[in-house]
N, C-alpha and C. Protein backbone atom coordinates (compact mmCIF):
# COMPACT_ATOMS: atom_id res chain seq x y z
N UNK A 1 2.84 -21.96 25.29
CA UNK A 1 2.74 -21.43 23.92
C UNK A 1 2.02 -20.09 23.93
N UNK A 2 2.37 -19.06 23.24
CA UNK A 2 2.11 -17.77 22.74
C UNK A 2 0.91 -17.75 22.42
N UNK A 3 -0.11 -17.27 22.38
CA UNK A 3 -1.37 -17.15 21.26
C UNK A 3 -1.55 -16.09 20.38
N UNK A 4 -1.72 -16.52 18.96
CA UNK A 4 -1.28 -16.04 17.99
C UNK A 4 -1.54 -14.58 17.88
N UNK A 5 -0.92 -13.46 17.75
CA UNK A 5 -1.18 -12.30 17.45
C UNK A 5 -0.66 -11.48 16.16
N UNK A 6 -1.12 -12.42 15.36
CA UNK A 6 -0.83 -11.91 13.46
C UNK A 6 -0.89 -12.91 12.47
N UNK A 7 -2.27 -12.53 12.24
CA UNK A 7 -2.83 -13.09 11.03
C UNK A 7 -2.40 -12.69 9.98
N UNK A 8 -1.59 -13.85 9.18
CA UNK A 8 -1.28 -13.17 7.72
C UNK A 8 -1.69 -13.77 6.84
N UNK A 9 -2.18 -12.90 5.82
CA UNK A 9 -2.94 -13.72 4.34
C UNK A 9 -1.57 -13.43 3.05
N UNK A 10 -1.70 -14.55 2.45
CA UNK A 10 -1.06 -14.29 1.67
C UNK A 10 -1.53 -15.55 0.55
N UNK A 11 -1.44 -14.52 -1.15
CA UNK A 11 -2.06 -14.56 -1.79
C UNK A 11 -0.99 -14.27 -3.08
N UNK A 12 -0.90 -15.23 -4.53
CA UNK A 12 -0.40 -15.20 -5.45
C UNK A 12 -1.54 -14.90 -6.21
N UNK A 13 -1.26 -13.12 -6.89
CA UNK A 13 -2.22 -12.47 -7.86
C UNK A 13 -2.13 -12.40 -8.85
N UNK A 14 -0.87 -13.97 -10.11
CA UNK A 14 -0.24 -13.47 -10.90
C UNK A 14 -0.44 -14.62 -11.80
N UNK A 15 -1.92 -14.77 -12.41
CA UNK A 15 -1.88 -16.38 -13.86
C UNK A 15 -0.27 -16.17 -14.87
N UNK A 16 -0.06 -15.80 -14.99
CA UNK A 16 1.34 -16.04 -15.38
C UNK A 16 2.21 -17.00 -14.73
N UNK A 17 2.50 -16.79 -13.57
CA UNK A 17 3.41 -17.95 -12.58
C UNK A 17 2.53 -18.32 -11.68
N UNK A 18 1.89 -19.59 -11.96
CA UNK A 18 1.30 -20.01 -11.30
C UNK A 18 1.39 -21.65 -11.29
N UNK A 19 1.53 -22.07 -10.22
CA UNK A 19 1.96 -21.45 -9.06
C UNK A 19 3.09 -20.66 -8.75
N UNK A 20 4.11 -20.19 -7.83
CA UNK A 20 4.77 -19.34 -7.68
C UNK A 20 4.91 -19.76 -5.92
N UNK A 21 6.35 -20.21 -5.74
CA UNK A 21 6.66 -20.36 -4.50
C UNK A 21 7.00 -19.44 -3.64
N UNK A 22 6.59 -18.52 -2.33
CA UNK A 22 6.71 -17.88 -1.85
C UNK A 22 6.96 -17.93 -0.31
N UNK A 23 8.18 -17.34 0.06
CA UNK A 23 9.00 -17.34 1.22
C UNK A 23 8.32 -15.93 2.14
N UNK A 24 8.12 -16.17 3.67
CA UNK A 24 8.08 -15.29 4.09
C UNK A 24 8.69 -15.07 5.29
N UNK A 25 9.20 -14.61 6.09
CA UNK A 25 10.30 -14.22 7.32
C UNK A 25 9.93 -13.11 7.62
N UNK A 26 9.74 -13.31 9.18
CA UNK A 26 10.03 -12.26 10.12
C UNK A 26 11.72 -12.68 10.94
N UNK A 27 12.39 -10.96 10.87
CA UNK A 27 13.75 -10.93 11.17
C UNK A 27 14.04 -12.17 11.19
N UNK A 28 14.25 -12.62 9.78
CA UNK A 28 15.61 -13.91 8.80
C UNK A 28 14.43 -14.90 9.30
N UNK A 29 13.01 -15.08 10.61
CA UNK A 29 12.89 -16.94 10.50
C UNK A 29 12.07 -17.40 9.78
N UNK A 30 11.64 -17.95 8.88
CA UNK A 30 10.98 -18.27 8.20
C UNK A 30 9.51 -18.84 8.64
N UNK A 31 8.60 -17.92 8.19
CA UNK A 31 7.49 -18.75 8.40
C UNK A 31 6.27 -18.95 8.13
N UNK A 32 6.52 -18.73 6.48
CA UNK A 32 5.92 -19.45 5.62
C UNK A 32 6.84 -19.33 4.49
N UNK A 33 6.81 -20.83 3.96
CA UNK A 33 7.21 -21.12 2.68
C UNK A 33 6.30 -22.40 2.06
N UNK A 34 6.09 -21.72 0.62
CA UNK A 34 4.94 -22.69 0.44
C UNK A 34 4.69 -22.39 -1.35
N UNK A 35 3.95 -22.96 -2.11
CA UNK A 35 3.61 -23.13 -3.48
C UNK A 35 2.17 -22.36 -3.79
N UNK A 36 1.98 -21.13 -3.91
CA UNK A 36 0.71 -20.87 -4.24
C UNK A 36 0.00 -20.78 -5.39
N UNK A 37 -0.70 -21.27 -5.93
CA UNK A 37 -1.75 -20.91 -7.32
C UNK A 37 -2.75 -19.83 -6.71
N UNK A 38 -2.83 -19.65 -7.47
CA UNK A 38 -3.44 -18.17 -8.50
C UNK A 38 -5.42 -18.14 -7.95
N UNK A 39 -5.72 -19.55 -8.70
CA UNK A 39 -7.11 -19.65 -8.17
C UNK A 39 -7.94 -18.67 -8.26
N UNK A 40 -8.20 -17.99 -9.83
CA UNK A 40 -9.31 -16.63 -9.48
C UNK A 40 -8.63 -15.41 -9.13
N UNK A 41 -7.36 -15.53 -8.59
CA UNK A 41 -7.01 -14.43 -8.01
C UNK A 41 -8.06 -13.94 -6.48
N UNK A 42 -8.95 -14.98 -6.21
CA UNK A 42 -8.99 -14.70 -4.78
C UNK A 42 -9.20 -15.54 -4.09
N UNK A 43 -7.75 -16.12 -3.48
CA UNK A 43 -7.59 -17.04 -2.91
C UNK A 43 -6.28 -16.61 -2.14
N UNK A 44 -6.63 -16.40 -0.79
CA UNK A 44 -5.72 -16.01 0.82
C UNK A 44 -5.97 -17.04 1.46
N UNK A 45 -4.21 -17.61 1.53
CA UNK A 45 -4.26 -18.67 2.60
C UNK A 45 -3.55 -17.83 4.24
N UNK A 46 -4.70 -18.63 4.79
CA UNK A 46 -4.27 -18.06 6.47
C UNK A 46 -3.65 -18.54 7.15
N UNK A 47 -2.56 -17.64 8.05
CA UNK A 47 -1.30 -18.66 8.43
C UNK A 47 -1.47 -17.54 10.26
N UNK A 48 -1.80 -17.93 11.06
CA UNK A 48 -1.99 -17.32 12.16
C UNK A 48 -0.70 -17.50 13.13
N UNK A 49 0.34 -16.55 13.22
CA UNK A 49 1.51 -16.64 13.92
C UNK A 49 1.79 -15.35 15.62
N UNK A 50 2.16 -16.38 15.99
CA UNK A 50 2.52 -15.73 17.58
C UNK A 50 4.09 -14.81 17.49
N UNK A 51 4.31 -13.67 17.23
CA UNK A 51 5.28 -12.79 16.98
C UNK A 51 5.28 -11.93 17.68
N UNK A 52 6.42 -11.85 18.64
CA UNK A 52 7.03 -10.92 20.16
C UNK A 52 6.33 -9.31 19.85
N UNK A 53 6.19 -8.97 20.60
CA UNK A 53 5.85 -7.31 20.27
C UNK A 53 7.00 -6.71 20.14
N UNK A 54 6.86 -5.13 19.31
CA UNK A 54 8.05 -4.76 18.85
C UNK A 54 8.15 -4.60 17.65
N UNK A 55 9.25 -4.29 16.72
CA UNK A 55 9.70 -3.80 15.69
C UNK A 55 10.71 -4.70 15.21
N UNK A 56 9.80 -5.08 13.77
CA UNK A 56 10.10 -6.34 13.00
C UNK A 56 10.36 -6.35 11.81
N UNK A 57 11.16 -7.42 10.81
CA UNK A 57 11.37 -6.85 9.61
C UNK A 57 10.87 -7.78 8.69
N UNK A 58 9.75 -7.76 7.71
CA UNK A 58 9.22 -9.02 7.20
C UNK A 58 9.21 -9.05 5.85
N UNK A 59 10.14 -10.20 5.59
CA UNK A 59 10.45 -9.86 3.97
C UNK A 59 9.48 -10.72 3.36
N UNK A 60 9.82 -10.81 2.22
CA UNK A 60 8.36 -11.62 1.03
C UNK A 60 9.28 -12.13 -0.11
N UNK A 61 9.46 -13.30 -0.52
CA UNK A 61 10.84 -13.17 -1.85
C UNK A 61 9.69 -14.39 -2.60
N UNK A 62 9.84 -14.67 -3.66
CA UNK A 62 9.38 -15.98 -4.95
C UNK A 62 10.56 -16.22 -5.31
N UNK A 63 10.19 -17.77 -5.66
CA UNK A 63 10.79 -18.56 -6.39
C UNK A 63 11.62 -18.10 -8.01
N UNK A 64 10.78 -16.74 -8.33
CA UNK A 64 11.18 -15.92 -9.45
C UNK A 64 12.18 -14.98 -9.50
N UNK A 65 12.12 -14.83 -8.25
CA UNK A 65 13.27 -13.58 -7.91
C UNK A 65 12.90 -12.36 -7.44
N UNK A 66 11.70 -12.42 -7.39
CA UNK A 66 11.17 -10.71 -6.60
C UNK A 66 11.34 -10.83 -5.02
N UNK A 67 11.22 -9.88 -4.29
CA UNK A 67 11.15 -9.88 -3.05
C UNK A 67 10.75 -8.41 -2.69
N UNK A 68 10.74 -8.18 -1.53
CA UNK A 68 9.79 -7.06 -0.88
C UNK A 68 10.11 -7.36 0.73
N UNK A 69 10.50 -5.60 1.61
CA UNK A 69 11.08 -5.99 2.51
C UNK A 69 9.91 -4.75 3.26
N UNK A 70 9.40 -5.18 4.22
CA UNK A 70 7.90 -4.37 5.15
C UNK A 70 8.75 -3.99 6.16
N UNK A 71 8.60 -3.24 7.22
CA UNK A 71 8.49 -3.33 8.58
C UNK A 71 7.10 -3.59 9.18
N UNK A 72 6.85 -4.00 10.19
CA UNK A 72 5.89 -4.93 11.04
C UNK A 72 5.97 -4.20 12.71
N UNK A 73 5.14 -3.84 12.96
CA UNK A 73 4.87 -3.47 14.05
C UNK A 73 4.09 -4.23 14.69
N UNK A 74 4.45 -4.71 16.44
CA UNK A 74 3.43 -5.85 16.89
C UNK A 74 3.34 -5.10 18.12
N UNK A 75 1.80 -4.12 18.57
CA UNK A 75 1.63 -3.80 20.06
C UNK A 75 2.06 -4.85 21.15
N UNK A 76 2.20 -4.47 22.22
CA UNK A 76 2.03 -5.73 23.19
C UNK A 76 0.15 -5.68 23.53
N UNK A 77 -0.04 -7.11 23.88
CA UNK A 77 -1.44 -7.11 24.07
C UNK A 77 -2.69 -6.79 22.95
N UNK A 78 -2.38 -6.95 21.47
CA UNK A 78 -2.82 -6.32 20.71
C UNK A 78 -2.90 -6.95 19.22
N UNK A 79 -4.52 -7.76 18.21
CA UNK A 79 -3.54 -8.16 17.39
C UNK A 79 -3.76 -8.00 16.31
N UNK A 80 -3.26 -8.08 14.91
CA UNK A 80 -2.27 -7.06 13.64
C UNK A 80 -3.30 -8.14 12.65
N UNK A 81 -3.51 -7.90 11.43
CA UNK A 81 -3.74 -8.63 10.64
C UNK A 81 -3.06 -8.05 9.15
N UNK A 82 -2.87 -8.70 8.20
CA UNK A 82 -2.15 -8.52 7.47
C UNK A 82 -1.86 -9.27 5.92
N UNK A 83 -1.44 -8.70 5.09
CA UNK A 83 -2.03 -9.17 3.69
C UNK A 83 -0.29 -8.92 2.94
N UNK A 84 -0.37 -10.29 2.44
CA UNK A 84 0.86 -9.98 1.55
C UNK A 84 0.23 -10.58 0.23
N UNK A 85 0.79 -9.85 -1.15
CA UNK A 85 -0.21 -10.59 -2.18
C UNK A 85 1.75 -10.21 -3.17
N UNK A 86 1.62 -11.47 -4.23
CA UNK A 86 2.60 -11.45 -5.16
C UNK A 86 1.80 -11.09 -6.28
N UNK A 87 2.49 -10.01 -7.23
CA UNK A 87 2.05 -9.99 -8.78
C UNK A 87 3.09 -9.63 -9.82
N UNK A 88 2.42 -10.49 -10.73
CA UNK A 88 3.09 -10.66 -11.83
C UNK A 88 1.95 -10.14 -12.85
N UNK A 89 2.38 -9.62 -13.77
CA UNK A 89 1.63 -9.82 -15.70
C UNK A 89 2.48 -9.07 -16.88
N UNK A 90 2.30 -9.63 -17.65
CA UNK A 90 3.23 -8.94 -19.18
C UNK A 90 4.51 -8.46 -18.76
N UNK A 91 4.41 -7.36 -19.13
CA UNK A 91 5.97 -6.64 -19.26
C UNK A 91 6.42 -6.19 -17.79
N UNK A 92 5.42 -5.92 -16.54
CA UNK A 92 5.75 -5.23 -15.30
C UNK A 92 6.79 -6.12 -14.63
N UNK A 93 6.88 -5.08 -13.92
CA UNK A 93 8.02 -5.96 -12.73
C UNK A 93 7.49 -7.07 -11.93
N UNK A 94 7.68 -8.17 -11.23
CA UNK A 94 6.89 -8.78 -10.60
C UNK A 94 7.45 -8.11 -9.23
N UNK A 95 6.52 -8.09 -8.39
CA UNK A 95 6.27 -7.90 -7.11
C UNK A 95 5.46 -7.81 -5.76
N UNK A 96 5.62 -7.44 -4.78
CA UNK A 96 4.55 -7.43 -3.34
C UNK A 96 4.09 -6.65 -3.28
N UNK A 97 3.25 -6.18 -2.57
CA UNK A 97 2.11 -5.40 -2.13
C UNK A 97 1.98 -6.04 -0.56
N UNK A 98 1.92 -5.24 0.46
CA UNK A 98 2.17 -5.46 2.07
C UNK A 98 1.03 -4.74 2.67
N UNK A 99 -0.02 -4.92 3.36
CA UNK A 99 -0.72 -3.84 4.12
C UNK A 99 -0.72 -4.58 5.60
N UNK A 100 -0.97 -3.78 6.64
CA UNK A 100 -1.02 -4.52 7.75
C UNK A 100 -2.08 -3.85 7.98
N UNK A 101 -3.36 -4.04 9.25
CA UNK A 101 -4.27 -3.35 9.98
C UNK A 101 -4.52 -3.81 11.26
N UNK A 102 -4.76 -2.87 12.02
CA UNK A 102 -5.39 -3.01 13.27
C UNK A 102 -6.37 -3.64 13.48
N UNK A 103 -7.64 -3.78 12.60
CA UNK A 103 -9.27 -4.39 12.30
C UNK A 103 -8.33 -5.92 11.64
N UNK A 104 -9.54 -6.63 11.78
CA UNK A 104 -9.63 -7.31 10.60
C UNK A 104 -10.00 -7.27 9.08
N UNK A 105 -9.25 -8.15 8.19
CA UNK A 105 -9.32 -7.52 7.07
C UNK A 105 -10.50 -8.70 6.05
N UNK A 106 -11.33 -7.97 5.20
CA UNK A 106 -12.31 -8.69 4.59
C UNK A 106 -12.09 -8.95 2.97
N UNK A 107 -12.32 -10.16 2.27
CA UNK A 107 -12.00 -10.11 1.31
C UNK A 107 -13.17 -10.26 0.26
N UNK A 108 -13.49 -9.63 -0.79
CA UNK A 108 -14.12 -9.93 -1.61
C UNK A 108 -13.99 -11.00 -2.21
């Protein structure tokens, strides 16, 4: 087995749909799909995945119909951390927000 090199947080930022089921895939495999609440709005669940080095395509879709398509870069020997957050409120569009980093990332 691989040891994991990409930490991803991901986080539903939207009391409106809440919860709000959210799909995530690297190139088409799925790997995370799951039901998130809202919780304060700060609440990142951590999902620590082993992903080939190279150039990757990582989409983000809800149960609502938004989606959001990143590219993902994975050094060899090297590892990525990374934040996907869904939002929703009033009249806006719902959608993702994607950051990746080299460091680790800290949350208030």
């Amino acid at each position: 087995m691989v040891a994991p090199n990409l930490t991803l947080y991901v986080s539903n930022q939207s009391f409106e749909h809440d919860p709000v089921g959210i799909t995530v895939a690297i190139d088409g495999e799925v790997v995370v799909r799951d039901q998130f609440f809202v919780e304060g709005q700060h609440n990142w669940i951590t999902f620590e995945l082993s992903v080939p080095p190279g150039r990757h395509e990582l989409t983000m879709a809800t149960d609502t119909g938004a989606s959001h398509t990143a590219e993902l870069e994975i050094p060899t020997d090297a590892h990525r951390w990374a934040v996907a957050d869904y939002w929703f409120y009033g009249d806006t569009p719902s959608s993702f927000t994607f950051h990746i980093d080299d460091e680790p990332i800290y949350f208030q």
